[in-house]
N, C-alpha and C. Protein backbone atom coordinates (compact mmCIF):
# COMPACT_ATOMS: atom_id res chain seq x y z
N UNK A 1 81.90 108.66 115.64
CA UNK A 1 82.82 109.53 114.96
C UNK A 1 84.22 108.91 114.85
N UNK A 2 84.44 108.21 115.73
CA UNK A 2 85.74 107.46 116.01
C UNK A 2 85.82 106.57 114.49
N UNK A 3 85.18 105.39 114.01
CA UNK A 3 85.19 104.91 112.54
C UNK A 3 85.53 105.81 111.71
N UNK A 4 84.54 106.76 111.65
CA UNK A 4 84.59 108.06 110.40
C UNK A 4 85.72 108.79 110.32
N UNK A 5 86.56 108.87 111.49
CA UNK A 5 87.47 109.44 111.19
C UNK A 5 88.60 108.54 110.82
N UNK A 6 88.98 107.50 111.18
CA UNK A 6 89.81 106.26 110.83
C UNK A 6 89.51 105.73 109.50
N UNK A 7 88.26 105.98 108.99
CA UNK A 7 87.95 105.64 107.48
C UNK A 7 88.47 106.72 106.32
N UNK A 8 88.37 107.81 106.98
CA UNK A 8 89.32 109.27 106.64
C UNK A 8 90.31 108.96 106.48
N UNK A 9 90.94 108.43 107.39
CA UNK A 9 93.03 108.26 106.98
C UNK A 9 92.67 107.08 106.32
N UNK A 10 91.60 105.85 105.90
CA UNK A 10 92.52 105.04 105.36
C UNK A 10 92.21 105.63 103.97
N UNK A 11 91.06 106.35 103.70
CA UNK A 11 90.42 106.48 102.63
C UNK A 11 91.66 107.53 102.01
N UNK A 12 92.37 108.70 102.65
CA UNK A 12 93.65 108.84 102.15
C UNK A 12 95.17 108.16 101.87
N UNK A 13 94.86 107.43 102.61
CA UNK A 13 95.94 106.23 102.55
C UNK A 13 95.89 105.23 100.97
N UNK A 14 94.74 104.89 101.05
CA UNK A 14 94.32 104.37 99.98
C UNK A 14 94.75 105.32 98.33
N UNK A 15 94.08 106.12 98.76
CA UNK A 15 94.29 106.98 97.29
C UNK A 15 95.69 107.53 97.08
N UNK A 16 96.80 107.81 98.29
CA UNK A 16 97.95 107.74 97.82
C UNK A 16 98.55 106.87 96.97
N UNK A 17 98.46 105.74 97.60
CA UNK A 17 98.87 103.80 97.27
C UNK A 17 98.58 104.34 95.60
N UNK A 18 97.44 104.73 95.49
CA UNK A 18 96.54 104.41 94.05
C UNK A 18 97.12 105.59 92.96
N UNK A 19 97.30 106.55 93.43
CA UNK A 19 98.42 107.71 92.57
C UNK A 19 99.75 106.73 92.01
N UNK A 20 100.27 106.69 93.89
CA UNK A 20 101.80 106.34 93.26
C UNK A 20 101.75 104.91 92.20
N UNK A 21 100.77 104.35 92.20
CA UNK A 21 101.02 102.75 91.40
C UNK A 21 100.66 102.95 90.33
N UNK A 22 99.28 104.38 89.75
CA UNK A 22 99.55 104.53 88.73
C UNK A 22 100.72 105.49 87.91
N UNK A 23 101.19 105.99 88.92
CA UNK A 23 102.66 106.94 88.62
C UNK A 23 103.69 106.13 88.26
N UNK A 24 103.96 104.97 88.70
CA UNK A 24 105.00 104.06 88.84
C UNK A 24 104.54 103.16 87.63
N UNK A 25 103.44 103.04 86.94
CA UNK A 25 103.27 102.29 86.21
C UNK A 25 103.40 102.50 84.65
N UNK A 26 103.16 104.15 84.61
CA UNK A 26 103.47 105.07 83.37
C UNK A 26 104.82 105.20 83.58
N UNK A 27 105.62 105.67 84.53
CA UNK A 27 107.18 105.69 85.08
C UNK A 27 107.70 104.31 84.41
N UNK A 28 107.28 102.90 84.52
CA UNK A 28 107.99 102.01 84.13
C UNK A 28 107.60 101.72 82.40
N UNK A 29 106.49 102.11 82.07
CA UNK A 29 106.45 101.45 80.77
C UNK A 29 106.87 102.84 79.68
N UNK A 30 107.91 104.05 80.06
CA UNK A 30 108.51 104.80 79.78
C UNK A 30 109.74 104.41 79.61
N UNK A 31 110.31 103.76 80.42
CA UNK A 31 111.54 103.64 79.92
C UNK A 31 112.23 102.78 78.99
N UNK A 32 113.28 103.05 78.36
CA UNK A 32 113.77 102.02 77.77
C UNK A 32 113.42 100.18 77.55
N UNK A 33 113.45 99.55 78.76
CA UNK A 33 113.23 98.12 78.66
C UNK A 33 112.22 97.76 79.87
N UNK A 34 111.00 98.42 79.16
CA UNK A 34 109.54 97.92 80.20
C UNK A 34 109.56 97.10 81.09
N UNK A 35 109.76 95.42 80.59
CA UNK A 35 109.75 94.18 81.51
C UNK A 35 110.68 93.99 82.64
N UNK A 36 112.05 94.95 82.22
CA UNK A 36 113.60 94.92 83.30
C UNK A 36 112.76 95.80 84.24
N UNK A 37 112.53 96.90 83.92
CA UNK A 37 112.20 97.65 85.03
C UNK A 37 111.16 97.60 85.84
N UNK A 38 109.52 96.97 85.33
CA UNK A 38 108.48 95.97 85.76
C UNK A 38 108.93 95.55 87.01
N UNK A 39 109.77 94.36 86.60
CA UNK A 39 110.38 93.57 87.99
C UNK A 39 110.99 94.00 89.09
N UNK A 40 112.07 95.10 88.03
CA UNK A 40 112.44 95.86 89.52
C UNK A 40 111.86 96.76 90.16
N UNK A 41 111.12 97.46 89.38
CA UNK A 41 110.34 98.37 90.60
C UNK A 41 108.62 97.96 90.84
N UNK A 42 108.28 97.16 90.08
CA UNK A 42 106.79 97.03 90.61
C UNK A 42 106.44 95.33 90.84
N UNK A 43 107.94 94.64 91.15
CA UNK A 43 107.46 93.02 91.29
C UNK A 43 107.26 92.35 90.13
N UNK A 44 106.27 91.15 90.50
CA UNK A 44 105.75 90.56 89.40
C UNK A 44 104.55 91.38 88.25
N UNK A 45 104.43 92.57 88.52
CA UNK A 45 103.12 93.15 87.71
C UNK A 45 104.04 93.62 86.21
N UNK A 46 103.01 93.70 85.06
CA UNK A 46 103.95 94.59 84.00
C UNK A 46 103.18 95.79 84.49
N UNK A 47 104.03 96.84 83.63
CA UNK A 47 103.00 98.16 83.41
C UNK A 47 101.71 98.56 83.76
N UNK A 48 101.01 97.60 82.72
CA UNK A 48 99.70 97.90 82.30
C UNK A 48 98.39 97.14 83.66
N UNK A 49 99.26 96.12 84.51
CA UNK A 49 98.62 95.60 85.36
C UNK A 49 98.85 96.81 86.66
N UNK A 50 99.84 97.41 87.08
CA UNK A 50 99.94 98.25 87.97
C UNK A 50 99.45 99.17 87.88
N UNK A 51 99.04 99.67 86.44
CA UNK A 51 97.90 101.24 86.21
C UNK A 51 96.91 100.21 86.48
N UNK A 52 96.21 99.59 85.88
CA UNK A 52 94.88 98.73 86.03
C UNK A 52 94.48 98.99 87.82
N UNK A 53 95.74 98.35 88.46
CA UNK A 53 95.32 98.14 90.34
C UNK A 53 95.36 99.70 90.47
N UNK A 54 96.27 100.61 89.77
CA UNK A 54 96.18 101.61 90.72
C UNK A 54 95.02 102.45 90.43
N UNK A 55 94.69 102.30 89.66
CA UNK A 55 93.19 102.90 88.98
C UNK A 55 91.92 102.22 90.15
N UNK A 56 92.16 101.13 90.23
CA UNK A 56 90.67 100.59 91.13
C UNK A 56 91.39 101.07 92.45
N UNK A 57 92.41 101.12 93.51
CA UNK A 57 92.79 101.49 94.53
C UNK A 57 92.16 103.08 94.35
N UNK A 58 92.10 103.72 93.91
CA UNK A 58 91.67 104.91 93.20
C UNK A 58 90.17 105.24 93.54
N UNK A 59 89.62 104.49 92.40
CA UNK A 59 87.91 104.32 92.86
C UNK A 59 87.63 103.91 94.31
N UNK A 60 88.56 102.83 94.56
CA UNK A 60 88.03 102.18 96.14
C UNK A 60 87.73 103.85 97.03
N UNK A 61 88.81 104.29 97.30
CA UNK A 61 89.34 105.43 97.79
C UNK A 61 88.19 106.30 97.74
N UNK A 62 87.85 107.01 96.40
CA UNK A 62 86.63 107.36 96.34
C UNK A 62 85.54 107.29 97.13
N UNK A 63 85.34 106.06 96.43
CA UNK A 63 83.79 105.60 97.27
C UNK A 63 83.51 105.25 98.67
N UNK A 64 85.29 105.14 99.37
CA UNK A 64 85.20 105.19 100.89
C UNK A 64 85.12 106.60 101.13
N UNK A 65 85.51 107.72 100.12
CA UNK A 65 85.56 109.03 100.58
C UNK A 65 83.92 109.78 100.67
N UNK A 66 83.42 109.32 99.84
CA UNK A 66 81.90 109.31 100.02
C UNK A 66 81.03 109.21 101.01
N UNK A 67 81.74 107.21 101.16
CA UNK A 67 80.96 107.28 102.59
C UNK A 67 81.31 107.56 103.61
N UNK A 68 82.10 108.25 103.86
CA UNK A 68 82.77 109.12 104.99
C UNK A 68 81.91 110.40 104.87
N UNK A 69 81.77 111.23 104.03
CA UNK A 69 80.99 112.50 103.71
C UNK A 69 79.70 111.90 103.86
N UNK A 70 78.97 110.90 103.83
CA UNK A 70 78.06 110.49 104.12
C UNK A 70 77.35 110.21 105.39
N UNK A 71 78.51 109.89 106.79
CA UNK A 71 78.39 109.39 107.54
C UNK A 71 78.70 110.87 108.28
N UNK A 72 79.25 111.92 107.59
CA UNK A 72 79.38 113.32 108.49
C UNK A 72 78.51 114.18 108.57
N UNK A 73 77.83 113.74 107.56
CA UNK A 73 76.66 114.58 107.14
C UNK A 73 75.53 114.10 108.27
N UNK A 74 75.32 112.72 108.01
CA UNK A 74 74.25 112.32 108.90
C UNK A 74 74.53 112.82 110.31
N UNK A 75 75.84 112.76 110.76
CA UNK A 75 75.89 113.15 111.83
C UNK A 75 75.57 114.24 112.73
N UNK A 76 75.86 115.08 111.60
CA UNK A 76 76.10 116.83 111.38
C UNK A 76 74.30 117.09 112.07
N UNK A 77 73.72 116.11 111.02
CA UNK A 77 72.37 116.35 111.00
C UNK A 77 71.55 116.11 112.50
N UNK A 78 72.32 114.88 113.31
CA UNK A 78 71.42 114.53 114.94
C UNK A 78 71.85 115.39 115.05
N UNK A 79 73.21 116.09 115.19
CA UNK A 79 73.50 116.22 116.27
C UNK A 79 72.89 118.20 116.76
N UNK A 80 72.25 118.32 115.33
CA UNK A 80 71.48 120.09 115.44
C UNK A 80 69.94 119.98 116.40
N UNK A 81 69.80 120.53 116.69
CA UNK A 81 69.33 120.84 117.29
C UNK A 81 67.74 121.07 116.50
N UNK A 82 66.65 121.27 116.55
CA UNK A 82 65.55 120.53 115.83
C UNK A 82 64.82 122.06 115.91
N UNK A 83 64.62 122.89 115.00
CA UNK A 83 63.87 124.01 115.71
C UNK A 83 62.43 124.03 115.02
N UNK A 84 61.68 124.05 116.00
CA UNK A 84 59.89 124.14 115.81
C UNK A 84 59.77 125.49 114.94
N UNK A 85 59.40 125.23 113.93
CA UNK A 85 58.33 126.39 113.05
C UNK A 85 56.76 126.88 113.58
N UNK A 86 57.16 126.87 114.99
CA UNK A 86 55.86 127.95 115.06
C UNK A 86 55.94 129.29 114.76
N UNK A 87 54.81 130.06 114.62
CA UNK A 87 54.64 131.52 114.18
C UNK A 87 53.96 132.13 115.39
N UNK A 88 54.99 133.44 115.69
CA UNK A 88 53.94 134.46 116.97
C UNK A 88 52.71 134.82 116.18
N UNK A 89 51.50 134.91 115.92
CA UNK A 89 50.44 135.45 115.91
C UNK A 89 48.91 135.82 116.99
């Protein structure tokens, strides 16, 4: 449980990262002079490369969020208790 839950924060961690870079990436190719503001607020990326990453940071996120729901489920599942279907007759 210890992984699963550490895959939880990064798997939110992750998908923040992946909002704000595509937020920041529509934010920069809004303003006035795209390439000035590119540099200053997102580095060497233009625009269209910082939606691109923040879009797959996005999916990553996802599909770690999955297998997290995946790995709770299974768990969920040892850890019940097994009940026999016999019938009083």
């Amino acid at each position: 449980m210890f992984y699963t839950k550490i895959a939880k924060i990064i798997s939110a961690i992750i998908l923040f990262i992946g909002i704000t870079r595509v937020a920041m990436g529509f934010f920069v190719a809004g303003t006035d002079n795209p390439q000035l503001a590119a540099i200053r607020y997102l580095g060497n990326y233009t625009s269209g490369e910082a939606i691109d990453k923040g879009f797959l940071y996005i999916f990553i996120a996802i599909a770690l969020g999955v297998l997290v729901e995946i790995s709770v489920n299974i768990q969920k599942n040892l850890e019940q208790p097994k009940i026999d279907e016999k019938t009083d007759t």
